[in-house]
N, C-alpha and C. Protein backbone atom coordinates (compact mmCIF):
# COMPACT_ATOMS: atom_id res chain seq x y z
N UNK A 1 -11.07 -1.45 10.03
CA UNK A 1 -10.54 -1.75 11.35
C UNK A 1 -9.78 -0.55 11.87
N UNK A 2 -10.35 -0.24 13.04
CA UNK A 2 -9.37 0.94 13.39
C UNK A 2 -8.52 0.39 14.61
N UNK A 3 -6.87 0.51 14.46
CA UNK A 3 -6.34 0.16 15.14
C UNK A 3 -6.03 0.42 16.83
N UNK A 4 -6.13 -0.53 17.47
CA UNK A 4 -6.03 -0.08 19.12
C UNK A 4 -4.20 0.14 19.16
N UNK A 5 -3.73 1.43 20.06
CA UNK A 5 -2.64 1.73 20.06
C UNK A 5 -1.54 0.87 20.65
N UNK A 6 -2.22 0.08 21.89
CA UNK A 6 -1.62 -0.76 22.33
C UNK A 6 -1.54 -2.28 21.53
N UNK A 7 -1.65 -2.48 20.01
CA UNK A 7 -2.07 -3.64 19.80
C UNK A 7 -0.48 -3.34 18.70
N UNK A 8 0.13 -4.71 19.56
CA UNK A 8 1.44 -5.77 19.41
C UNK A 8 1.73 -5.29 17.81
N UNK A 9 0.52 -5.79 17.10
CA UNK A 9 0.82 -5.64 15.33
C UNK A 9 1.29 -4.31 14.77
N UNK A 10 0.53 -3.48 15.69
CA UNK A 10 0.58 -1.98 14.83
C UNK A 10 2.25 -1.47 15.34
N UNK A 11 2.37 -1.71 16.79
CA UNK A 11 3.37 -1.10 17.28
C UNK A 11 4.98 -1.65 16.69
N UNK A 12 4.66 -2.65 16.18
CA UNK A 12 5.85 -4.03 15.40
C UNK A 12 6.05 -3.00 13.88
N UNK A 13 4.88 -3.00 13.37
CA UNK A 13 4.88 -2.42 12.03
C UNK A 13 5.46 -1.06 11.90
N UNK A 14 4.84 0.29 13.01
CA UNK A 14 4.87 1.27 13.57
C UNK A 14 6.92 1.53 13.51
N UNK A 15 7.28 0.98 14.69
CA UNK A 15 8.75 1.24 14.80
C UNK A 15 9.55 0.25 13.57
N UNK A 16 8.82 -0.50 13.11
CA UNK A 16 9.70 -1.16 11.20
C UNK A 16 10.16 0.28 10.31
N UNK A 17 8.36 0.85 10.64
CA UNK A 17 8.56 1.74 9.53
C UNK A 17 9.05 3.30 9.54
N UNK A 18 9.28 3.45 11.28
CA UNK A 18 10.07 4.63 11.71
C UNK A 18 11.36 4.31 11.45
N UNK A 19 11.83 3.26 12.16
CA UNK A 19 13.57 2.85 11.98
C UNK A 19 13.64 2.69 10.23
N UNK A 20 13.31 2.46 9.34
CA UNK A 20 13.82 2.00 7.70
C UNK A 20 13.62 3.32 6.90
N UNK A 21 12.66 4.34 7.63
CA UNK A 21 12.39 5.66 7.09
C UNK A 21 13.03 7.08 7.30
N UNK A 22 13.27 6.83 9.04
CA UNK A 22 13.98 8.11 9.60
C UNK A 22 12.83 8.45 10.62
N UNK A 23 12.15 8.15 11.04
CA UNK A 23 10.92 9.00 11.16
C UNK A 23 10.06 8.58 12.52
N UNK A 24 9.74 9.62 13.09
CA UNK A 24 9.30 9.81 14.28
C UNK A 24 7.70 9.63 14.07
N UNK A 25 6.94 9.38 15.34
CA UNK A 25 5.42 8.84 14.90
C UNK A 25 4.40 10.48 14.85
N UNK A 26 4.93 11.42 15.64
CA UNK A 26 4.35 12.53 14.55
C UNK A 26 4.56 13.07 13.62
N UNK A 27 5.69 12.30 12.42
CA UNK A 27 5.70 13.07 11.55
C UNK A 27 4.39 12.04 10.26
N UNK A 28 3.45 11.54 11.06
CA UNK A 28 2.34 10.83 10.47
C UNK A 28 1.30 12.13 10.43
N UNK A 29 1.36 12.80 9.63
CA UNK A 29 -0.02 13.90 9.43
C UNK A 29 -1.16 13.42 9.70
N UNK A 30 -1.62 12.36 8.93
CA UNK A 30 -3.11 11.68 8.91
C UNK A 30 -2.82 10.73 9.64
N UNK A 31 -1.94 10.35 10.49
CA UNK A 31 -1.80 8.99 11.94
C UNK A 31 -1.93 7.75 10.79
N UNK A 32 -2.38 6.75 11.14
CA UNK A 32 -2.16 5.37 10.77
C UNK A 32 -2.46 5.75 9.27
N UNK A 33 -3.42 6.60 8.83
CA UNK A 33 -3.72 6.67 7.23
C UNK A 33 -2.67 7.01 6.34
N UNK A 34 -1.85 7.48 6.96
CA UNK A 34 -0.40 8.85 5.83
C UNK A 34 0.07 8.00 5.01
N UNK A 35 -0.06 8.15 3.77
CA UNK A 35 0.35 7.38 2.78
C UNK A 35 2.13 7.21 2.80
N UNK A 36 2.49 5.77 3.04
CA UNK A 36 3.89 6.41 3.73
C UNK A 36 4.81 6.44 2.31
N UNK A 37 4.26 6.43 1.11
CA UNK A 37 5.09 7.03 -0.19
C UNK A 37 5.11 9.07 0.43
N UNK A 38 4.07 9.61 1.35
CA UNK A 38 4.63 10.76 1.43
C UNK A 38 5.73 10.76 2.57
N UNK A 39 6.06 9.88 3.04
CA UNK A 39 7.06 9.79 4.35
C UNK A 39 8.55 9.40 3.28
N UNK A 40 8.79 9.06 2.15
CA UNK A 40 9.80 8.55 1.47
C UNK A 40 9.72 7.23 1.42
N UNK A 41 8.61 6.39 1.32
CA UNK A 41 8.96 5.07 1.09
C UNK A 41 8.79 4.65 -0.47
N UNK A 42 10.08 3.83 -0.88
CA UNK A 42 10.14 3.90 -2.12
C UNK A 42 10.46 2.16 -2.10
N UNK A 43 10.35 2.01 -3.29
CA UNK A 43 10.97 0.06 -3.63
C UNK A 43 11.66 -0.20 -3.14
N UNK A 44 13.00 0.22 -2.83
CA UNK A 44 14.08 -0.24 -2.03
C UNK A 44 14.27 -0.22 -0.72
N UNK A 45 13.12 0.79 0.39
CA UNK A 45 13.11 0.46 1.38
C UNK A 45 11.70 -0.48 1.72
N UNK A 46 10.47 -0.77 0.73
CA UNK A 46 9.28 -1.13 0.69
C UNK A 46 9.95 -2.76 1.21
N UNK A 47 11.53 -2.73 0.40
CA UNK A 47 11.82 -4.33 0.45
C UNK A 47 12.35 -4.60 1.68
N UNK A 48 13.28 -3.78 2.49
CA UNK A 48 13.75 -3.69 3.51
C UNK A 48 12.41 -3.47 4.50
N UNK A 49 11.66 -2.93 4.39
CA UNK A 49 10.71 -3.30 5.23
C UNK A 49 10.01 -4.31 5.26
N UNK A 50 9.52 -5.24 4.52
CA UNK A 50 9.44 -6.89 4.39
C UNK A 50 10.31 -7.55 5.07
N UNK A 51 11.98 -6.86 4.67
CA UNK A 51 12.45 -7.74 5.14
C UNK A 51 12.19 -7.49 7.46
N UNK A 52 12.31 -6.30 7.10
CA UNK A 52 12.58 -6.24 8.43
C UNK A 52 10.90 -6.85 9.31
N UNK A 53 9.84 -6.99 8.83
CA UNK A 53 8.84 -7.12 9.28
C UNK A 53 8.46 -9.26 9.02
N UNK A 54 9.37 -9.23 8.41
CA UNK A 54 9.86 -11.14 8.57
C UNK A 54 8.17 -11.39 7.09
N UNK A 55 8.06 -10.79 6.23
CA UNK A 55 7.31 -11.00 5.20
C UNK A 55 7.86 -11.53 4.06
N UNK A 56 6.89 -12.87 4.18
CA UNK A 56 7.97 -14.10 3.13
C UNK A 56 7.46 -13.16 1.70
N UNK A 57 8.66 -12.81 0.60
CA UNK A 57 8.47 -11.81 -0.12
C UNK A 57 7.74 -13.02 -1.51
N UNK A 58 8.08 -13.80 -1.68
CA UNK A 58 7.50 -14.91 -2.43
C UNK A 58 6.11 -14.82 -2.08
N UNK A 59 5.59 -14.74 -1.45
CA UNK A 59 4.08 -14.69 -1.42
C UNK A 59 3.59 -13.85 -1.61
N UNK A 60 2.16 -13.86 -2.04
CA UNK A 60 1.38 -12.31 -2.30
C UNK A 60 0.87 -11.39 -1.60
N UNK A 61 1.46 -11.80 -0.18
CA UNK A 61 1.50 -10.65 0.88
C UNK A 61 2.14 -9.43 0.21
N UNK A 62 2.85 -9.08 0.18
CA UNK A 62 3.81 -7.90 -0.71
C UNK A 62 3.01 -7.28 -1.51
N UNK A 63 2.09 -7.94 -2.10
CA UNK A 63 1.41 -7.34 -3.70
C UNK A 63 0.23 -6.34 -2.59
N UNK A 64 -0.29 -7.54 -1.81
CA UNK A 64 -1.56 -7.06 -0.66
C UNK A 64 -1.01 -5.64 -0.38
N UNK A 65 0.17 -5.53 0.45
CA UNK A 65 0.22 -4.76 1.39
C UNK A 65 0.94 -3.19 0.47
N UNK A 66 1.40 -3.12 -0.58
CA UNK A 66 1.55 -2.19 -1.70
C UNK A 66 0.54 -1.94 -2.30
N UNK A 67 -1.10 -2.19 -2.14
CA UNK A 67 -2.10 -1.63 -2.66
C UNK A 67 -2.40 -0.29 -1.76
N UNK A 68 -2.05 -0.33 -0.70
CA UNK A 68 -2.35 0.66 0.18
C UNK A 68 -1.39 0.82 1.46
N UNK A 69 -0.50 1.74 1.19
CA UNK A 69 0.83 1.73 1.88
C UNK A 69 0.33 3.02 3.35
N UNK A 70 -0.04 2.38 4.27
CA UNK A 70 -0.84 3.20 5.20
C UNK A 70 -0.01 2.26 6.21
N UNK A 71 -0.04 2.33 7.58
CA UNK A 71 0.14 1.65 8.68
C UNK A 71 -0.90 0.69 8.64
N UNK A 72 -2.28 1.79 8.89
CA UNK A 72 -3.80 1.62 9.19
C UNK A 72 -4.43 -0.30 8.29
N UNK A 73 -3.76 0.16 7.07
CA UNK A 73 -3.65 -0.94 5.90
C UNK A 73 -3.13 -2.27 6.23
N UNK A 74 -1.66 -2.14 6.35
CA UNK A 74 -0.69 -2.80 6.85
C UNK A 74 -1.21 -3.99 8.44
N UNK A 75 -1.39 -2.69 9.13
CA UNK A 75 -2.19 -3.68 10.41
C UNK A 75 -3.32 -4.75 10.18
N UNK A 76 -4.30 -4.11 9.21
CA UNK A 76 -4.99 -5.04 8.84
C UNK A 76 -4.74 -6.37 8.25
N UNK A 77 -4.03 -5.91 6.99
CA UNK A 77 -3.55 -7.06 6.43
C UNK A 77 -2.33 -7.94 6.62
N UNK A 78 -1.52 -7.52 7.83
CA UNK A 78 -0.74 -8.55 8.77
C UNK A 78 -1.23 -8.73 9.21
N UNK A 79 -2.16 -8.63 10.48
CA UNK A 79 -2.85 -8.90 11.46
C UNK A 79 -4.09 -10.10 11.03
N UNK A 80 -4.56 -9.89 9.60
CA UNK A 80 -5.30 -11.10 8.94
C UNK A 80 -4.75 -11.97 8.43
N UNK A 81 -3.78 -11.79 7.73
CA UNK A 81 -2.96 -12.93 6.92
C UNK A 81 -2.42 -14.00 7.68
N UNK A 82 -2.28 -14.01 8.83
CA UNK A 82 -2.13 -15.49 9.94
C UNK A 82 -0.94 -15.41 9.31
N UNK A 83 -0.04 -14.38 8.36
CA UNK A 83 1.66 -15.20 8.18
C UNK A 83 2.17 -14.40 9.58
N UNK A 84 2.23 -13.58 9.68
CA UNK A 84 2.65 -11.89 10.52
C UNK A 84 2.23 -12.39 12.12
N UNK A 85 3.09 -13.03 12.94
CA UNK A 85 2.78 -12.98 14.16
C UNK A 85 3.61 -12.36 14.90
């Protein structure tokens, strides 16, 4: 799925993961793909970003969305999981 720029999910996820990181949307090298472990995302903000993105951490959303820590990823698998509106 390649994400449309104007689409609600990405832009929700997008400024979660600028505000919990530091980080401005060009400092995405590869855009939605940048693995955001190279942006500094580590366990303790991975959780703060759940929290801040309203992801019930009890469920296996969390496990989903730590297989592939991308935006690009993320959009998908909020945007499918019907929890993430």
């Amino acid at each position: 799925m390649h994400a449309n720029v104007s689409d609600p999910v990405r832009q929700r996820i997008l400024a979660a993961v600028c505000d919990v990181l530091y980080l401005d949307e060009s400092d995405f090298l590869d855009g939605d793909a940048t693995d955001l472990r190279d942006l500094g995302l580590d366990s303790v903000r991975f959780v703060l970003l759940m929290k801040r993105l309203g992801v019930d951490r009890e469920s296996e959303l969390p496990a989903r969305l730590a297989r592939d820590l991308s935006i690009a990823a993320w959009v998908t698998e909020l945007g499918d999981s019907g929890e993430y509106t």
